[in-house]
Protein backbone atom coordinates (compact mmCIF):
# COMPACT_ATOMS: atom_id res chain seq x y z
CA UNK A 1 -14.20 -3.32 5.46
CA UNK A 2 -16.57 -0.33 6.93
CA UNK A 3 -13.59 0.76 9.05
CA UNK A 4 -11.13 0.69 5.89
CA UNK A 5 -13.19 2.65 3.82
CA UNK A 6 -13.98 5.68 7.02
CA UNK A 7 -10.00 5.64 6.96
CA UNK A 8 -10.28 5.80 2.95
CA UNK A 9 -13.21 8.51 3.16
CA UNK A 10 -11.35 10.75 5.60
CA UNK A 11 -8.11 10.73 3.42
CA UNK A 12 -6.00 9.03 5.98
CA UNK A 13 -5.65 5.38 3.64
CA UNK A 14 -5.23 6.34 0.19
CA UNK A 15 -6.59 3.15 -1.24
CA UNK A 16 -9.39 1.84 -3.17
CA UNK A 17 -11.98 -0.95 -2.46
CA UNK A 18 -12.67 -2.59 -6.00
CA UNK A 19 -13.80 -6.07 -4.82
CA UNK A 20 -15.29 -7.80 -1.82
CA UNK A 21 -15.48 -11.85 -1.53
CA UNK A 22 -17.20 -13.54 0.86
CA UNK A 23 -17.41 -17.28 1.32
CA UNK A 24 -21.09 -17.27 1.87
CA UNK A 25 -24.05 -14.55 2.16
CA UNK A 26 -23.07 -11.98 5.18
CA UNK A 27 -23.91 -8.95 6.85
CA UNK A 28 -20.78 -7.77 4.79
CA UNK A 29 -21.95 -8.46 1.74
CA UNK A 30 -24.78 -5.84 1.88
CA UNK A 31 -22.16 -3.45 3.58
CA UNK A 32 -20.27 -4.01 -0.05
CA UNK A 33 -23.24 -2.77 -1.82
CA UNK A 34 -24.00 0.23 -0.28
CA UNK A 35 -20.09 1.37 -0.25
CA UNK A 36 -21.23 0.17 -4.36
CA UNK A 37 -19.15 -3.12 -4.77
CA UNK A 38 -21.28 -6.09 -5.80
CA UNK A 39 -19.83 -9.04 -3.51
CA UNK A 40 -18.86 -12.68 -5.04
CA UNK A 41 -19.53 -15.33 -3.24
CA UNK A 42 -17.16 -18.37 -3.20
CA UNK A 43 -17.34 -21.14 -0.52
CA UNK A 44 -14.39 -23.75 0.16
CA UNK A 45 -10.69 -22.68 -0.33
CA UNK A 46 -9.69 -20.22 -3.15
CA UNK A 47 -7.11 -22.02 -5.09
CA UNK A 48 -4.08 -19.45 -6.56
CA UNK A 49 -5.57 -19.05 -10.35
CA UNK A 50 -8.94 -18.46 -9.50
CA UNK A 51 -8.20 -15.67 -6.49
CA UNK A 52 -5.23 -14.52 -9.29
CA UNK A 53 -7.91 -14.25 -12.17
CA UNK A 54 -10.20 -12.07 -9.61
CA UNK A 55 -7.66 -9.79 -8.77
CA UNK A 56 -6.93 -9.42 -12.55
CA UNK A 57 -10.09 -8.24 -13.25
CA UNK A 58 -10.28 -5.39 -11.37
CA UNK A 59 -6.43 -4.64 -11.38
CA UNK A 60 -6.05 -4.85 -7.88
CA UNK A 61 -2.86 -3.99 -5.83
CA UNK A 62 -3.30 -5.88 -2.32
CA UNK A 63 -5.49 -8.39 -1.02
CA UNK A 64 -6.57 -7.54 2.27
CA UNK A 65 -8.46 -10.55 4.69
CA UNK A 66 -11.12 -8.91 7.25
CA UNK A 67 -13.26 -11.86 8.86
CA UNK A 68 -12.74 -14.19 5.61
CA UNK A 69 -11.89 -17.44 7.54
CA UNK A 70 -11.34 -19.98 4.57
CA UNK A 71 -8.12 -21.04 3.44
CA UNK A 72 -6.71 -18.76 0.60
CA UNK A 73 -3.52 -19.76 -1.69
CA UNK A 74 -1.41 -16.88 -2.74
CA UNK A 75 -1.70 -15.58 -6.51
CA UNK A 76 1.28 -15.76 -8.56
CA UNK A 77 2.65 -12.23 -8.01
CA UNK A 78 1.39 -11.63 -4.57
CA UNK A 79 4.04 -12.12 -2.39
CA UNK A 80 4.07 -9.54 0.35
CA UNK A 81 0.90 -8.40 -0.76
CA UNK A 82 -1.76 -10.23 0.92
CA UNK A 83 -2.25 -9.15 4.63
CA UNK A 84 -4.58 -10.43 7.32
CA UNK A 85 -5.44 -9.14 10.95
CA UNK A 86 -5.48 -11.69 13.78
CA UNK A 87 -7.11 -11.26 17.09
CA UNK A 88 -4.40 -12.25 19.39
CA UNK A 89 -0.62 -11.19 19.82
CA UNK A 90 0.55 -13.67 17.02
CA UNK A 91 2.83 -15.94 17.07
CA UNK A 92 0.86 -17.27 20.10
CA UNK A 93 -3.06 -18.71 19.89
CA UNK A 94 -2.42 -18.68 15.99
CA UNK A 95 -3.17 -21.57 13.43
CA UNK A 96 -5.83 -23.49 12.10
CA UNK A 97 -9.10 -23.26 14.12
CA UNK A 98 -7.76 -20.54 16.11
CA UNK A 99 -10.15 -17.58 15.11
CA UNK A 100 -12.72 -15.52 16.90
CA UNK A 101 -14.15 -16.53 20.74
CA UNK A 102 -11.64 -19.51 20.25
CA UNK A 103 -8.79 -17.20 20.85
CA UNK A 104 -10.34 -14.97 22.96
CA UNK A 105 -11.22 -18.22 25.24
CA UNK A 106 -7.74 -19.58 25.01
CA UNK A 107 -5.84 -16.09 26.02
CA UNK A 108 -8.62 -16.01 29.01
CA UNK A 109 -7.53 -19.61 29.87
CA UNK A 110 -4.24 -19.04 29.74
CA UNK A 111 -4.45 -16.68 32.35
CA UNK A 112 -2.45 -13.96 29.97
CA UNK A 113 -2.70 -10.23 31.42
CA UNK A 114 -2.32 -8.51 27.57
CA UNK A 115 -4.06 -9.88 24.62
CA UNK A 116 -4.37 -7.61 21.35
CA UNK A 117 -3.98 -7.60 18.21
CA UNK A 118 -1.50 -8.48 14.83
CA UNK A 119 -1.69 -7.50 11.08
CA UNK A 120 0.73 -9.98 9.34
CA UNK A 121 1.07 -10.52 5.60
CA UNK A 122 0.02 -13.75 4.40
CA UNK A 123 1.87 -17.11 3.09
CA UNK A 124 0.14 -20.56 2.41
CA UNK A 125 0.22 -21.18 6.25
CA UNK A 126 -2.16 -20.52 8.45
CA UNK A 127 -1.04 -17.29 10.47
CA UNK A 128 2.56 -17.30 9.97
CA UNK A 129 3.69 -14.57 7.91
CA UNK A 130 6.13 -11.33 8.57
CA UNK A 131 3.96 -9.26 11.06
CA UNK A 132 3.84 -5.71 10.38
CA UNK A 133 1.85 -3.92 13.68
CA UNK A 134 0.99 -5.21 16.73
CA UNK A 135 -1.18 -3.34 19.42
CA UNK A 136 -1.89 -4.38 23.16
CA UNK A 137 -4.83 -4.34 25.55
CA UNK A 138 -5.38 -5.52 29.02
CA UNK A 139 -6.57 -8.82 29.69
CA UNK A 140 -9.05 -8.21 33.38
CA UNK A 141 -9.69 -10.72 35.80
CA UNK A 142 -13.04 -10.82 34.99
CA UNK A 143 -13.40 -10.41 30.70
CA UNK A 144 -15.32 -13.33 28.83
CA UNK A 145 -14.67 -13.99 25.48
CA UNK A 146 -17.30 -11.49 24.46
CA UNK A 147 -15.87 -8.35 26.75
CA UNK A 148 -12.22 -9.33 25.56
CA UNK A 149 -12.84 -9.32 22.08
CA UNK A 150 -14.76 -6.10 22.20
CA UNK A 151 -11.75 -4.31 23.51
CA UNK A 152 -9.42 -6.23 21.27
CA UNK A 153 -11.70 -4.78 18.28
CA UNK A 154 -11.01 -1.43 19.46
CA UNK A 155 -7.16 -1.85 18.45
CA UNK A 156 -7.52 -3.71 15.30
CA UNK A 157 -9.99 -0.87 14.03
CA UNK A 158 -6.67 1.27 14.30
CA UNK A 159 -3.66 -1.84 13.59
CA UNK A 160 -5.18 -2.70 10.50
CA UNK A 161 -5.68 0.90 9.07
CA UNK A 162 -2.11 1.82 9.86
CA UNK A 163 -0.83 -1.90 8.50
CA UNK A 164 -1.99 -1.31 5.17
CA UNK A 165 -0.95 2.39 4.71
CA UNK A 166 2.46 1.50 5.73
CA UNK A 167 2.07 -1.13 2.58
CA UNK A 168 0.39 1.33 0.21
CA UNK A 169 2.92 4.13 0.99
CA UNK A 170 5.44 1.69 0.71
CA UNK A 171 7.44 2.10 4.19
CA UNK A 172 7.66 -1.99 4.78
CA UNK A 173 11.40 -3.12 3.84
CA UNK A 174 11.97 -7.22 4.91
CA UNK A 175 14.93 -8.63 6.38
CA UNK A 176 13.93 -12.49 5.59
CA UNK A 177 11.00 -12.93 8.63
CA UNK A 178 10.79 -9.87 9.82
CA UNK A 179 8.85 -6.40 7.82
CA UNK A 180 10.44 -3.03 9.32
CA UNK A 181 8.11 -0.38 8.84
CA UNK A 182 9.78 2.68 8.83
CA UNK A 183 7.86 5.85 10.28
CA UNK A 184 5.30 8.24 8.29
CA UNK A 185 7.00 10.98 6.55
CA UNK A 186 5.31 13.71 4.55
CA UNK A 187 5.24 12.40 0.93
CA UNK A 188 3.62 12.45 -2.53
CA UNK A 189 0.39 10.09 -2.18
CA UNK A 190 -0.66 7.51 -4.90
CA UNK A 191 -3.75 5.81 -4.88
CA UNK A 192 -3.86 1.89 -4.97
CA UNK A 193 -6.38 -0.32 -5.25
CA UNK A 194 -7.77 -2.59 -2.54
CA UNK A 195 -9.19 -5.83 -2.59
CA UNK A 196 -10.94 -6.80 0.47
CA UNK A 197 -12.10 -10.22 1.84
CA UNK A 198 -14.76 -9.97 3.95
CA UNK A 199 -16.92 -11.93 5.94
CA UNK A 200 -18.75 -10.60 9.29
């Protein structure tokens, strides 16, 4: 969410926090309030209506996950438009329970020499939607969890920016699985609005 809205400060994501949700009191939920969003907190799974009537409310244009890690269901009317980052090169180490040092451990175990990262929009499974960037790091001989995921970080600060612009700016065209996102060119700019999940 911090990241987002440096992109969104220095005019490089021309997009719009208007609500945060967290599934229970965070570190990011006093991050929301000083970039002036009052958080909601909502624990268990989101069903459709009640993530639909949020979004309503504050006429947002994309839901965007960062950290959340409960089950969402996606609104009526947000097909394509819900996008998630995951910290591995999806469609390997996805699914349910696969988030965090679990995937970090399991690339490391797996003896895999790149790891990195994958923004994919969002169905009602877990981690199986189009994927729309993908960025790579080394995996060293001698990385924990901790010194992996540090380095895997580093790309999704940059992945996720670049996912969602390519969405706002609308340069994503899908051929049934797969989003192409076609190349930045020089174009008229129109704000949308952004809601972001968050949990740290």
């Amino acid at each position: 969410m911090v990241n987002l809205q440096r992109h969104i400060a220095a005019g490089s994501l021309d997009a719009r926090i208007v609500r945060v949700i967290a599934s229970t009191a965070c570190a990011g939920c006093e991050r929301a309030r000083e970039l002036g969003v009052e958080p909601i907190m909502l624990g268990g799974t989101i069903s459709r209506e009640k993530l639909g009537s949020l979004l309503a409310e504050v006429q947002a244009d994309l839901v965007v996950l960062a950290g959340y890690l409960k089950k969402i269901e996606v609104p009526v009317g947000f097909t394509n438009r819900v996008v998630n980052i995951h910290p591995a090169l999806l469609p390997a180490f996805g699914g349910k329970g696969m988030f965090g040092h679990h995937v970090h451990e399991a690339v490391i175990a797996h003896g895999c020499k790149v790891s990195g990262c994958t923004v994919h929009l969002c169905d009602d499974q877990y981690d199986s939607g189009p994927i729309l960037v993908q960025r790579t790091c080394p995996v060293l001989e001698t990385d924990t969890p901790e010194v992996l995921a540090a380095r895997v970080f580093e790309q999704e600060c940059l992945a996720y920016p670049e996912a969602i612009a390519a969405l706002v700016e609308k340069r994503v065209q899908f051929h049934g699985r797969r989003a192409v996102v076609a190349p930045v060119e020089p174009r008229e700019r129109h704000e949308t609005q952004l809601a972001a999940h968050k949990k740290f």
